[in-house]
C-alpha atoms as a PDB file:
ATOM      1  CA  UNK A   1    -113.764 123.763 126.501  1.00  0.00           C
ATOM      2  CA  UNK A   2    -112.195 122.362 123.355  1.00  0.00           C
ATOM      3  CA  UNK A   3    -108.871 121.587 124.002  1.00  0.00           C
ATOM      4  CA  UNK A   4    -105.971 122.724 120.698  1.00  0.00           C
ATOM      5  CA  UNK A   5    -104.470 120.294 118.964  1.00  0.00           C
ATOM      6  CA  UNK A   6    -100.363 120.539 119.179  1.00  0.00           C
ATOM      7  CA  UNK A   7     -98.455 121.431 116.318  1.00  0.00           C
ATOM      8  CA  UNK A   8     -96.038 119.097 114.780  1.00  0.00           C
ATOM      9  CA  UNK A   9     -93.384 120.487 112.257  1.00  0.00           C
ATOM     10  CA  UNK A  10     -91.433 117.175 111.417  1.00  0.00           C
ATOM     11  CA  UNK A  11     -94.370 114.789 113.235  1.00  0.00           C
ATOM     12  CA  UNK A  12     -97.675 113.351 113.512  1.00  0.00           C
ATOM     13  CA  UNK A  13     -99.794 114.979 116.177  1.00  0.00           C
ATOM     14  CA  UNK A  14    -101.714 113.338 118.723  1.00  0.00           C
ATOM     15  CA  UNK A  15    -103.521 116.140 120.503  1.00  0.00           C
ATOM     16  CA  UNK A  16    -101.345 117.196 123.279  1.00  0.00           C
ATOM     17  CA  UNK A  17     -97.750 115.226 121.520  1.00  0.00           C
ATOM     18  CA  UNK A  18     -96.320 114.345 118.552  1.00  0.00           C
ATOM     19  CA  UNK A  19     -94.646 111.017 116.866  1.00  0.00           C
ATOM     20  CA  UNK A  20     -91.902 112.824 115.361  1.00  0.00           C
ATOM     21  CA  UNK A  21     -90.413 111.329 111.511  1.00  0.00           C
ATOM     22  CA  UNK A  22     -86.719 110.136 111.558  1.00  0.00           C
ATOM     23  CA  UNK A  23     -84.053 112.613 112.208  1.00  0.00           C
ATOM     24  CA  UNK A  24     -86.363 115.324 114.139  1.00  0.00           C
ATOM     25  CA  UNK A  25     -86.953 115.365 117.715  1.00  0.00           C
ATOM     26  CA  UNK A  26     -88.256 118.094 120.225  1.00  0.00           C
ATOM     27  CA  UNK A  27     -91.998 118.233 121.454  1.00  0.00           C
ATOM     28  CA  UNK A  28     -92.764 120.057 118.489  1.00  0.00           C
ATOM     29  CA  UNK A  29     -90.203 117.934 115.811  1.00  0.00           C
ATOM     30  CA  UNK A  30     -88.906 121.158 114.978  1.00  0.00           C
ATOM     31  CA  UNK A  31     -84.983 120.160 115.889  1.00  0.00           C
ATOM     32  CA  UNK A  32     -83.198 118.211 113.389  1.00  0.00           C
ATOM     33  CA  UNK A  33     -81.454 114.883 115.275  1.00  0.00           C
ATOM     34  CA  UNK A  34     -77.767 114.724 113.967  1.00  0.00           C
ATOM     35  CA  UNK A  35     -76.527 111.236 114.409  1.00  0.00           C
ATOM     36  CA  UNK A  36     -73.203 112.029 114.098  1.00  0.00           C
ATOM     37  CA  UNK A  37     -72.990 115.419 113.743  1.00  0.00           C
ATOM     38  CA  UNK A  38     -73.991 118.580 115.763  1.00  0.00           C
ATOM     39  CA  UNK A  39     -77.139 119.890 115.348  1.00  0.00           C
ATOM     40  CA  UNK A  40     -78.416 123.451 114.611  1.00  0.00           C
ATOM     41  CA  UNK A  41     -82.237 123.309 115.098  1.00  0.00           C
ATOM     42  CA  UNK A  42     -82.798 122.957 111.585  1.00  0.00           C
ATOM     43  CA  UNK A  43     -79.843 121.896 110.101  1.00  0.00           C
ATOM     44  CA  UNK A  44     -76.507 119.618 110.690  1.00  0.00           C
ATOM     45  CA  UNK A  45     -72.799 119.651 110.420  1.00  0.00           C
ATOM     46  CA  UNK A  46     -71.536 116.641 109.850  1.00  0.00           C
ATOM     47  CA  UNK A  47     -68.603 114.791 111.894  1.00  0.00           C
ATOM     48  CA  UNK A  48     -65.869 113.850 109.387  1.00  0.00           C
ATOM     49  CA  UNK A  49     -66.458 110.215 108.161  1.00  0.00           C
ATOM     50  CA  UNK A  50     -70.548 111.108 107.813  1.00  0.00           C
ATOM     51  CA  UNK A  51     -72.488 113.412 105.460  1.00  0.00           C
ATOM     52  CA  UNK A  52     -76.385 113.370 104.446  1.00  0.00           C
ATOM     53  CA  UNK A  53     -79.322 115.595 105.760  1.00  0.00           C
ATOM     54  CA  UNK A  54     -79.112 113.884 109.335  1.00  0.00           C
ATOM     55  CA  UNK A  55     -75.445 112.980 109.231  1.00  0.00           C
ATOM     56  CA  UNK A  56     -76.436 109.464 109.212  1.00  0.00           C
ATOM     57  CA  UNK A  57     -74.599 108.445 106.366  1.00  0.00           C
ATOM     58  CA  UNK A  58     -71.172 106.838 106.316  1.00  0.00           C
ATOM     59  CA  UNK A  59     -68.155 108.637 103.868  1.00  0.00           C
ATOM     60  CA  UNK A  60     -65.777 105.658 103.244  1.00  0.00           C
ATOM     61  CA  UNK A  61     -62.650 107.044 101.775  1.00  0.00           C
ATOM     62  CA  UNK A  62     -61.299 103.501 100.465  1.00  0.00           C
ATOM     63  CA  UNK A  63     -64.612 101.192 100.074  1.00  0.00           C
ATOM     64  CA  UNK A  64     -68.293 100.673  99.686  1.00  0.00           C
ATOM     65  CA  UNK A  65     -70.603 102.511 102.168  1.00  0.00           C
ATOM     66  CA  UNK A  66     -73.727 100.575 103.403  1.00  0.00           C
ATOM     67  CA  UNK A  67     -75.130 103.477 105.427  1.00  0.00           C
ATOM     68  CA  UNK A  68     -73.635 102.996 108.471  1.00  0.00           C
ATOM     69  CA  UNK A  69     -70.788 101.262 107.767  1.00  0.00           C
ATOM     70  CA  UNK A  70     -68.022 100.253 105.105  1.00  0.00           C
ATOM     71  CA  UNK A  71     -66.963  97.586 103.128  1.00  0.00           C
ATOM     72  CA  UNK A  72     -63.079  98.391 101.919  1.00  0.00           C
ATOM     73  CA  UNK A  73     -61.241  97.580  99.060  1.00  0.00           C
ATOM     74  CA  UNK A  74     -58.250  95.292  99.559  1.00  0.00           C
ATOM     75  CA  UNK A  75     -55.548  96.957 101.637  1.00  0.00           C
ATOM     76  CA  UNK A  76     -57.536  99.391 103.622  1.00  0.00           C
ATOM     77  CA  UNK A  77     -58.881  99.457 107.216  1.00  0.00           C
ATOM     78  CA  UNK A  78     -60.390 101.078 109.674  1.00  0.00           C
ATOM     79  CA  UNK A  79     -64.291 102.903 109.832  1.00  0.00           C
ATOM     80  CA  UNK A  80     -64.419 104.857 106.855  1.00  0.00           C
ATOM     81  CA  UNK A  81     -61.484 102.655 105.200  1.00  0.00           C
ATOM     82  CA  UNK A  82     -59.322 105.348 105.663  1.00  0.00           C
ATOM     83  CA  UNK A  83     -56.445 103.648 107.337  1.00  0.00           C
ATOM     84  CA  UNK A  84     -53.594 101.831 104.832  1.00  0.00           C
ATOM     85  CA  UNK A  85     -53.282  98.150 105.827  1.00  0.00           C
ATOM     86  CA  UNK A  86     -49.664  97.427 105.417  1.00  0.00           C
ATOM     87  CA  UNK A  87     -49.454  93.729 105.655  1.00  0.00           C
ATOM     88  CA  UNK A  88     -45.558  93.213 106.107  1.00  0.00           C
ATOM     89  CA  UNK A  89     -44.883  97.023 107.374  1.00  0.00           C
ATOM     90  CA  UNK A  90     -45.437  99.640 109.462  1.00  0.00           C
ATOM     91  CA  UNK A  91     -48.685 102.221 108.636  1.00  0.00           C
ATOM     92  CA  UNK A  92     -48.944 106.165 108.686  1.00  0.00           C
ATOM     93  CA  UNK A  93     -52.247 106.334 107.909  1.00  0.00           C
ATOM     94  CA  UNK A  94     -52.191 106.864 104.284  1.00  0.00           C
ATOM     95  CA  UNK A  95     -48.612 104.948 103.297  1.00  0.00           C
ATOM     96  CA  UNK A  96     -46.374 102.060 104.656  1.00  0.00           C
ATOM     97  CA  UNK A  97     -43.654 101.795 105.443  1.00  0.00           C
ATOM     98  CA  UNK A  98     -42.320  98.262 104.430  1.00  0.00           C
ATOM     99  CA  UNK A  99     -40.128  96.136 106.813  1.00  0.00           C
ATOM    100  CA  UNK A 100     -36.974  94.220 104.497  1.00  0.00           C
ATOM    101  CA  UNK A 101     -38.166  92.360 101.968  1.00  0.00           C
ATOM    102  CA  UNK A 102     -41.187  93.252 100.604  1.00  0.00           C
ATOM    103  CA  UNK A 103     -42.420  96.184  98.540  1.00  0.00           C
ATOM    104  CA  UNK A 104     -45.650  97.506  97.013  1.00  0.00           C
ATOM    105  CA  UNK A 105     -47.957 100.113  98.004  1.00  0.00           C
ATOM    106  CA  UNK A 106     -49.700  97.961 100.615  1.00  0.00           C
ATOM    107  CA  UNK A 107     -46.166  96.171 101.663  1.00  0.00           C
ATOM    108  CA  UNK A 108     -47.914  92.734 100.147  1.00  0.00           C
ATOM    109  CA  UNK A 109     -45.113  92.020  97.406  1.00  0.00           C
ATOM    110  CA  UNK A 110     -42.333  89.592  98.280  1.00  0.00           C
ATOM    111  CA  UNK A 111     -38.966  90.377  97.369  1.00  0.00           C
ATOM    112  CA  UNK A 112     -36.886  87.585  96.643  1.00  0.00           C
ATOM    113  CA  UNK A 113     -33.414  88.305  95.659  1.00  0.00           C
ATOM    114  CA  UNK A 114     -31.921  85.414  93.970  1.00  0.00           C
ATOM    115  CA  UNK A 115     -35.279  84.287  93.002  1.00  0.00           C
ATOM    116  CA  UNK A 116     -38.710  84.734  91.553  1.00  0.00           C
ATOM    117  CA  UNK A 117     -41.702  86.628  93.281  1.00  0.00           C
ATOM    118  CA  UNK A 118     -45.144  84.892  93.031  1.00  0.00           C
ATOM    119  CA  UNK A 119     -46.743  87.921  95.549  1.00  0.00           C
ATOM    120  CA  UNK A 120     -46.457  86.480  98.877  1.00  0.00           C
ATOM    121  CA  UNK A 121     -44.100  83.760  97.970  1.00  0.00           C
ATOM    122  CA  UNK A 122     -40.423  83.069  96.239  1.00  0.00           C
ATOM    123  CA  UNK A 123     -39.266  80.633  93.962  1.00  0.00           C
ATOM    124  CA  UNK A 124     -36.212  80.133  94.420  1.00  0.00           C
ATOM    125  CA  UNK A 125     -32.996  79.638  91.766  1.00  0.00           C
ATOM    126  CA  UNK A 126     -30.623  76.774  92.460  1.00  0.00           C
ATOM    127  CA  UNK A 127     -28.392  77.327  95.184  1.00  0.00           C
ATOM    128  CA  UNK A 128     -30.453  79.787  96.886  1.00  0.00           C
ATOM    129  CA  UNK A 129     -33.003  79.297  99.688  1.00  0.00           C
ATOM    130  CA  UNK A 130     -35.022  81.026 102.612  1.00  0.00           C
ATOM    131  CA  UNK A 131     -37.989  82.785 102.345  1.00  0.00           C
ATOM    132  CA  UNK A 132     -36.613  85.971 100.439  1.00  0.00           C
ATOM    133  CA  UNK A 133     -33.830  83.400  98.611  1.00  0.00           C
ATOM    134  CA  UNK A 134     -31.236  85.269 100.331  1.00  0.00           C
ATOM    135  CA  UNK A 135     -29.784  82.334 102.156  1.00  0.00           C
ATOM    136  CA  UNK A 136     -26.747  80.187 100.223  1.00  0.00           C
ATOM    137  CA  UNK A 137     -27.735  77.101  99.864  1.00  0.00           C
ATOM    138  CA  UNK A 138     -24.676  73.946  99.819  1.00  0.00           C
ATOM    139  CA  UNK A 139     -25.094  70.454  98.337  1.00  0.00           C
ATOM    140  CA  UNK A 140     -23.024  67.091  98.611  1.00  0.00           C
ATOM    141  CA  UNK A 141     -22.319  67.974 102.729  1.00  0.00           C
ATOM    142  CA  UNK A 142     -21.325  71.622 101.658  1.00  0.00           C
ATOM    143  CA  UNK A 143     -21.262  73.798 104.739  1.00  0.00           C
ATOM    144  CA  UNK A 144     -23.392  77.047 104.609  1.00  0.00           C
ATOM    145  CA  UNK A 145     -21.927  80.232 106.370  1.00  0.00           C
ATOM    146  CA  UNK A 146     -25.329  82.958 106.084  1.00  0.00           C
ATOM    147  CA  UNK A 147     -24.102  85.924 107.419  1.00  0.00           C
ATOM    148  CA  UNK A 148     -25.858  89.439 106.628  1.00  0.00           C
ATOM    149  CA  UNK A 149     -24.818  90.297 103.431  1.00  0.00           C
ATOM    150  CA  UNK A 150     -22.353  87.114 103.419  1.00  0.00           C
ATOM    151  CA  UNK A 151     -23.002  84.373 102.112  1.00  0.00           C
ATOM    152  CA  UNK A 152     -20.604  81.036 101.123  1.00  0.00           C
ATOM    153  CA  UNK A 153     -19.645  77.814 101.175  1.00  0.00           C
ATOM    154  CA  UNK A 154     -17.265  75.661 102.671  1.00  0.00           C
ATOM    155  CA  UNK A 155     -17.191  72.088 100.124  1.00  0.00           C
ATOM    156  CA  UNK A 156     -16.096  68.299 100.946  1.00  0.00           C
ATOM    157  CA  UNK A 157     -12.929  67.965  99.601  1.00  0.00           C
ATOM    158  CA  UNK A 158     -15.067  65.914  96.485  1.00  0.00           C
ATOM    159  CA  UNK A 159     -16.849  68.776  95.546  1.00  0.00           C
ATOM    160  CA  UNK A 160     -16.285  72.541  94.680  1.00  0.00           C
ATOM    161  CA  UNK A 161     -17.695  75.568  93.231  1.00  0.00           C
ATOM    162  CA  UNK A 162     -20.203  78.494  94.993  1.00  0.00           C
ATOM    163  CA  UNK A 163     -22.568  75.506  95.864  1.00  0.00           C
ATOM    164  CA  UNK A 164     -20.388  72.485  96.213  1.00  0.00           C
ATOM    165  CA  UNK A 165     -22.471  71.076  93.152  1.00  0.00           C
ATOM    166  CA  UNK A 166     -19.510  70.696  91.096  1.00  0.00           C
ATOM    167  CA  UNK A 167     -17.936  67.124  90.905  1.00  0.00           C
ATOM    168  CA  UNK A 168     -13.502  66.667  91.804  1.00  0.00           C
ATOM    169  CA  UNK A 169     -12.176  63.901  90.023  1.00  0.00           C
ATOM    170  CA  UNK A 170      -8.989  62.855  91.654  1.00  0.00           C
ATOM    171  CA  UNK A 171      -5.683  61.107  90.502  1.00  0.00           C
ATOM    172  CA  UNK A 172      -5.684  62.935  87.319  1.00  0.00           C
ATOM    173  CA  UNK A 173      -9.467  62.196  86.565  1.00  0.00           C
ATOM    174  CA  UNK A 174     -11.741  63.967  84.216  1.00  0.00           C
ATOM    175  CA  UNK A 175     -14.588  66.317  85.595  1.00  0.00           C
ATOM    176  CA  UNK A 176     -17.668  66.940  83.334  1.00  0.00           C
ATOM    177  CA  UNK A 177     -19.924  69.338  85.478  1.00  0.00           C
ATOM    178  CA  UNK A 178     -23.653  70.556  83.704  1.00  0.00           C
ATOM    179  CA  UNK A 179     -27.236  71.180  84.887  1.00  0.00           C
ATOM    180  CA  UNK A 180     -28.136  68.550  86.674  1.00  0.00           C
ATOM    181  CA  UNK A 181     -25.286  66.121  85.391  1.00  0.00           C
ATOM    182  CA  UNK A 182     -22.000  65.605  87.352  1.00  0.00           C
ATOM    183  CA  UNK A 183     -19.577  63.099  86.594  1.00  0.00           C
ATOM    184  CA  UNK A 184     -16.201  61.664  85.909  1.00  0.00           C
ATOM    185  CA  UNK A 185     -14.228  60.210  83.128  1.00  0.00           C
ATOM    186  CA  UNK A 186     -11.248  58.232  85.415  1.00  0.00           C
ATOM    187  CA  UNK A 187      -7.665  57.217  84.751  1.00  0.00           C
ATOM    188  CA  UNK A 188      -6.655  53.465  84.121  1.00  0.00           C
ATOM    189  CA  UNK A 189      -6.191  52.245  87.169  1.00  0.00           C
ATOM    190  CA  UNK A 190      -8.982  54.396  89.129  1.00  0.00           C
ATOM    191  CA  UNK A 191     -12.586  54.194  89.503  1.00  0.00           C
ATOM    192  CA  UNK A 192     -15.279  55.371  92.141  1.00  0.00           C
ATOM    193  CA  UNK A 193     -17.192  58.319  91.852  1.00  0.00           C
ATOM    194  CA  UNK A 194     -14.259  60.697  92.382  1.00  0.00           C
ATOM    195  CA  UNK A 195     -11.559  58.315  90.713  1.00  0.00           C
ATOM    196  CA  UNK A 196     -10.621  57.814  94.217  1.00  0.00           C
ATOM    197  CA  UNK A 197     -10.472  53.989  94.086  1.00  0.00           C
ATOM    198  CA  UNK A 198      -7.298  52.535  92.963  1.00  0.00           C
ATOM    199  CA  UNK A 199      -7.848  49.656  90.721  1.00  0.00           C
ATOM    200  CA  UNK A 200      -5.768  46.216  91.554  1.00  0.00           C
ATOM    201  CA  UNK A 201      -4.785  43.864  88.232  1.00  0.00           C
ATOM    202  CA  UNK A 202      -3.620  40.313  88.346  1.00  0.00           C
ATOM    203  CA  UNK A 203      -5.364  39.220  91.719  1.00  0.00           C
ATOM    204  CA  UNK A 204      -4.028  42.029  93.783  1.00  0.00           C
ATOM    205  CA  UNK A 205      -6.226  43.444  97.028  1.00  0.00           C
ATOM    206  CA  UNK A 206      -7.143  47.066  97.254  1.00  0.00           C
ATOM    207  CA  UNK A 207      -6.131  48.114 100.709  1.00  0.00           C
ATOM    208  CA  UNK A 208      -7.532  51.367 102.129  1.00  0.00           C
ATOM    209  CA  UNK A 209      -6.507  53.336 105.800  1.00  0.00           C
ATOM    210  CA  UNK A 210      -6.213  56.589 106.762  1.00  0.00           C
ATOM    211  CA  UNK A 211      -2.601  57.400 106.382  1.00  0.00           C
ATOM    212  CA  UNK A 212      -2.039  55.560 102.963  1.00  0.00           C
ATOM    213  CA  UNK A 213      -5.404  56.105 101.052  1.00  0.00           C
ATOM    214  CA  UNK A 214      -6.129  53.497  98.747  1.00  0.00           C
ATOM    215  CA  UNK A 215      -3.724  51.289  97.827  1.00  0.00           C
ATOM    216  CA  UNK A 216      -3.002  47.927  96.170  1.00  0.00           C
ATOM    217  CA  UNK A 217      -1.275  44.717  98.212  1.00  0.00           C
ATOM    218  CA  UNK A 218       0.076  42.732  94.818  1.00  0.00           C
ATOM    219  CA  UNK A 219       0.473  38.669  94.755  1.00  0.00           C
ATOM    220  CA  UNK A 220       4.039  37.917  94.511  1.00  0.00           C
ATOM    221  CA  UNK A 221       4.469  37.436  90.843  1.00  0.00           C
ATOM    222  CA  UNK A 222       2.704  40.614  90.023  1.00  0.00           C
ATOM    223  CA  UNK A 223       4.615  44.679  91.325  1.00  0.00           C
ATOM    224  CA  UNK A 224       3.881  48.092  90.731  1.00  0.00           C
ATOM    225  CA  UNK A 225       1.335  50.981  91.966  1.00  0.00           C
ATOM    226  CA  UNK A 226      -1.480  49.251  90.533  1.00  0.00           C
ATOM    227  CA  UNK A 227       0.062  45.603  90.522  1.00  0.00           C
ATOM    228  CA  UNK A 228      -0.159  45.905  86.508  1.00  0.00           C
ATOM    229  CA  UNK A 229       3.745  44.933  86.142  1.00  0.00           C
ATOM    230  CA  UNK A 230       5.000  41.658  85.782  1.00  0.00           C
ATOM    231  CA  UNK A 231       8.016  39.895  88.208  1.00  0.00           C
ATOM    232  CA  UNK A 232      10.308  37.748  86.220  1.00  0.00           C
ATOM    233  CA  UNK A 233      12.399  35.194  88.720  1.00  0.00           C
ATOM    234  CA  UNK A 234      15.431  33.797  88.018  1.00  0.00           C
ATOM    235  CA  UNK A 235      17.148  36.718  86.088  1.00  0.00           C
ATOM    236  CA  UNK A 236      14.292  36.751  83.728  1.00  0.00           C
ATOM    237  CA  UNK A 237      13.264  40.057  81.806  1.00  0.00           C
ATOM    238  CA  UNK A 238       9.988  41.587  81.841  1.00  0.00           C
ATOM    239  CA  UNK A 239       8.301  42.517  78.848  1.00  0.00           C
ATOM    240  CA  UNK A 240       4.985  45.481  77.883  1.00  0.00           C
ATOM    241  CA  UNK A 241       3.759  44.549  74.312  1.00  0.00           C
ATOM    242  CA  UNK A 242       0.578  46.894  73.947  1.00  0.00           C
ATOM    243  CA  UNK A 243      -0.349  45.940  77.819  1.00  0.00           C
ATOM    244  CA  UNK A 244       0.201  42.536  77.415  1.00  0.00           C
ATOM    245  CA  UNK A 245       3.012  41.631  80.030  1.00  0.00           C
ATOM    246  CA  UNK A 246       5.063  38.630  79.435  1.00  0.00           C
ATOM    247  CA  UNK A 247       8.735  37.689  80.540  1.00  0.00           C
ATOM    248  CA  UNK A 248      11.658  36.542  78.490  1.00  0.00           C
ATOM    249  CA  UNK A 249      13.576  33.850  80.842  1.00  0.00           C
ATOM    250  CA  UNK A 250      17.149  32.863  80.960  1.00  0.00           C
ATOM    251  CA  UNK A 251      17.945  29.301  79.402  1.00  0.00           C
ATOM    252  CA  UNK A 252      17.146  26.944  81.761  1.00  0.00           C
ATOM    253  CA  UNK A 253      13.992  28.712  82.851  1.00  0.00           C
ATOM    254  CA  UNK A 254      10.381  28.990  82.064  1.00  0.00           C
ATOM    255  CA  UNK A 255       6.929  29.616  82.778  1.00  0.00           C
ATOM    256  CA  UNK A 256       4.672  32.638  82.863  1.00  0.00           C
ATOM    257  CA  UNK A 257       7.594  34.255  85.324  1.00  0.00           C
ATOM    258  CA  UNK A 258      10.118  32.157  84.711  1.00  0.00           C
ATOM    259  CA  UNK A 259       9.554  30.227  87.817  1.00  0.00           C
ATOM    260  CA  UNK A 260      10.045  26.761  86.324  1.00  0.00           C
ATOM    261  CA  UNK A 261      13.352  25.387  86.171  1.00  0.00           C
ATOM    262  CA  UNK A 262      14.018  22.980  82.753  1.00  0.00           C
ATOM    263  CA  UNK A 263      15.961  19.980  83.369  1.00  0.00           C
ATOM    264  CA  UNK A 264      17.214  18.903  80.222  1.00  0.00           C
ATOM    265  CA  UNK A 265      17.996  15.192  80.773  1.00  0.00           C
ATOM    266  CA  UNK A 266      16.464  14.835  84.387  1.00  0.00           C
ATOM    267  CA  UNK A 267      13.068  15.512  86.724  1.00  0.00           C
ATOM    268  CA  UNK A 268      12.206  18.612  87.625  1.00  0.00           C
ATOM    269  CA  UNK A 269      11.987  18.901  91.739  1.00  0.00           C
ATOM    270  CA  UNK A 270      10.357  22.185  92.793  1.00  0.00           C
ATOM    271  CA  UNK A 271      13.224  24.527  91.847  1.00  0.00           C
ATOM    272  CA  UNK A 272      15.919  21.850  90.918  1.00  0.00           C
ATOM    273  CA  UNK A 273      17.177  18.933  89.344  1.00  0.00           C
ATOM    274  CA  UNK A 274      17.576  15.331  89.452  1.00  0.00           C
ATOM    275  CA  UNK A 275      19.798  14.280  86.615  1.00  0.00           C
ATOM    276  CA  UNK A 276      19.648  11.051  84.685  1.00  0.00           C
ATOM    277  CA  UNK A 277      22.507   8.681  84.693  1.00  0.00           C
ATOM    278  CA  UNK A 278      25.510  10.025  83.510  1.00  0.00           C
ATOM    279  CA  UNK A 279      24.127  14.051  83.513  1.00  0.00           C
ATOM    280  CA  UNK A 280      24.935  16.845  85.767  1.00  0.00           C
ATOM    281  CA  UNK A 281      24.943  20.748  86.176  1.00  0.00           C
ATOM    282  CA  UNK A 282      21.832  22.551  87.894  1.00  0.00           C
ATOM    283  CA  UNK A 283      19.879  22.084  84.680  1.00  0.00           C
ATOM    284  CA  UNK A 284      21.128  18.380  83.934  1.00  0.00           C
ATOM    285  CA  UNK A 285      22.807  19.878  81.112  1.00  0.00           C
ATOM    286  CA  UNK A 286      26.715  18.726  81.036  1.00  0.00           C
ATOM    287  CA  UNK A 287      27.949  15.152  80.888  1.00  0.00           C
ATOM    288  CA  UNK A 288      29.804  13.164  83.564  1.00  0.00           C
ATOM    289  CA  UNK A 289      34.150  12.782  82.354  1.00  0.00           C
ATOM    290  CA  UNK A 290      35.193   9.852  83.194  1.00  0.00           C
ATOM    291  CA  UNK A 291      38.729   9.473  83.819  1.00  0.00           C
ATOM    292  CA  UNK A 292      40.278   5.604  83.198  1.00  0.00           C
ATOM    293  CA  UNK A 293      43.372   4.786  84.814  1.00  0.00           C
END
């Protein structure tokens, strides 16, 4: 008996079975296989995501499709790249929702508010720090007080302005505050960086404590704030030509401060006298009377 061959729509036959091509199955290959998709004998419909003849072809919405899977563009995720990456927000599928501080479609932006935006990064202006440059910052042992949508300084008492960058000159001293150059141009008789040093002529010691400040502790011949005024003994008067400080002494006086007594016809002793033979008076100055009987 001669036995009939089977009949293969979609197949190879093999007398009694078939080798059926991809995307048909059945004994006859006669029902179309849907990978992912529901199948109708003959024909498929397709899951969403997948299209082709045998639904075994991936739809990517935001990327490349390599048959069964995708490669997506920047900023999308998922399967079919259907899905918004949102890298600093929250995602609803198609949009994000960005969390404070950054913007953009995909929530990749920075934004920096008292700076400039390099994408992911700020860079910041002067006096301004954090990652979004919202934070104050202080310089020269400025205090920073960061708080919400406050934001300020509290300066050492030798510095001022928003970021404590500008220089205080004390005791009447000139400021001269620009980019990157802070100085000052001090009174006579000051120096240090904030004129807060007092300066001490004619061999006097600058003193400093807590209750005084700076001060000066002047040798004896020398008074004043600054020990720049000369002390003329012995009923001499002081005298300011052009800052050149000299005294004018009494007669019978002289030296720098009239501390040296003249002893016109005797030897000086220290601060007196000895008179020669027939001289007397504090400055050997008047003659002995003799009186004859």
């Amino acid at each position: 008996m001669t036995q009939t061959q089977i009949k293969c729509v979609h197949g190879d036959a093999h007398l009694s079975h078939c080798t059926c091509h991809y995307g048909w199955t059945g004994t006859h290959c006669d029902i179309i296989d849907c990978t992912h998709g529901d199948a109708h004998f003959s024909h498929c419909t397709c899951h969403p995501g997948w299209t082709g003849a045998h639904c075994d072809i991936i739809e990517c919405t935001h990327g490349d499709a390599h048959f069964s899977h995708c490669t997506c563009h920047y900023g999308w995720t998922g399967l079919h790249c259907d899905i918004i990456d949102c890298t600093h927000g929250d995602a609803h599928t198609t949009h994000c929702t960005c969390h404070y501080g950054w913007t953009g479609t995909h929530c990749n932006i920075i934004e920096c508010t008292h700076g400039d935006a390099h994408i992911s990064h700020c860079q910041c202006h002067h006096g301004w720090t954090g990652t979004h440059c919202t934070e104050i910052e202080c310089y020269n042992s400025g205090y920073a007080h960061n708080y919400l949508s406050s934001h300020y300084c509290t300066c050492h008492h030798d510095w001022t302005g928003p970021h404590c960058d500008d220089i205080v000159c004390h005791n009447g001293g000139q400021a001269h505050n620009s980019p990157g150059s802070h100085f000052c141009t001090c009174h006579n008789g000051w120096t240090g960086t904030h004129c807060e040093k007092i300066e001490c002529y004619n061999g006097g010691q600058t003193e400093h404590n807590l209750i005084h400040g700076y001060h000066c502790t002047c040798s004896y011949r020398w008074t004043g704030s600054h020990c720049e005024d000369i002390v003329c003994f012995h009923g001499g008067q002081p005298q300011n030509n052009n800052g050149h400080h000299n005294c004018t002494c009494d007669r019978g006086w002289t030296g720098p401060h009239c501390e040296t007594i003249v002893c016109y016809h005797g030897t000086p002793q220290q601060s007196h006298c000895t008179c020669d033979a027939s001289y007397t008076s504090s400055h050997c100055d008047g003659m002995y009377m003799y009186t004859y009987g």
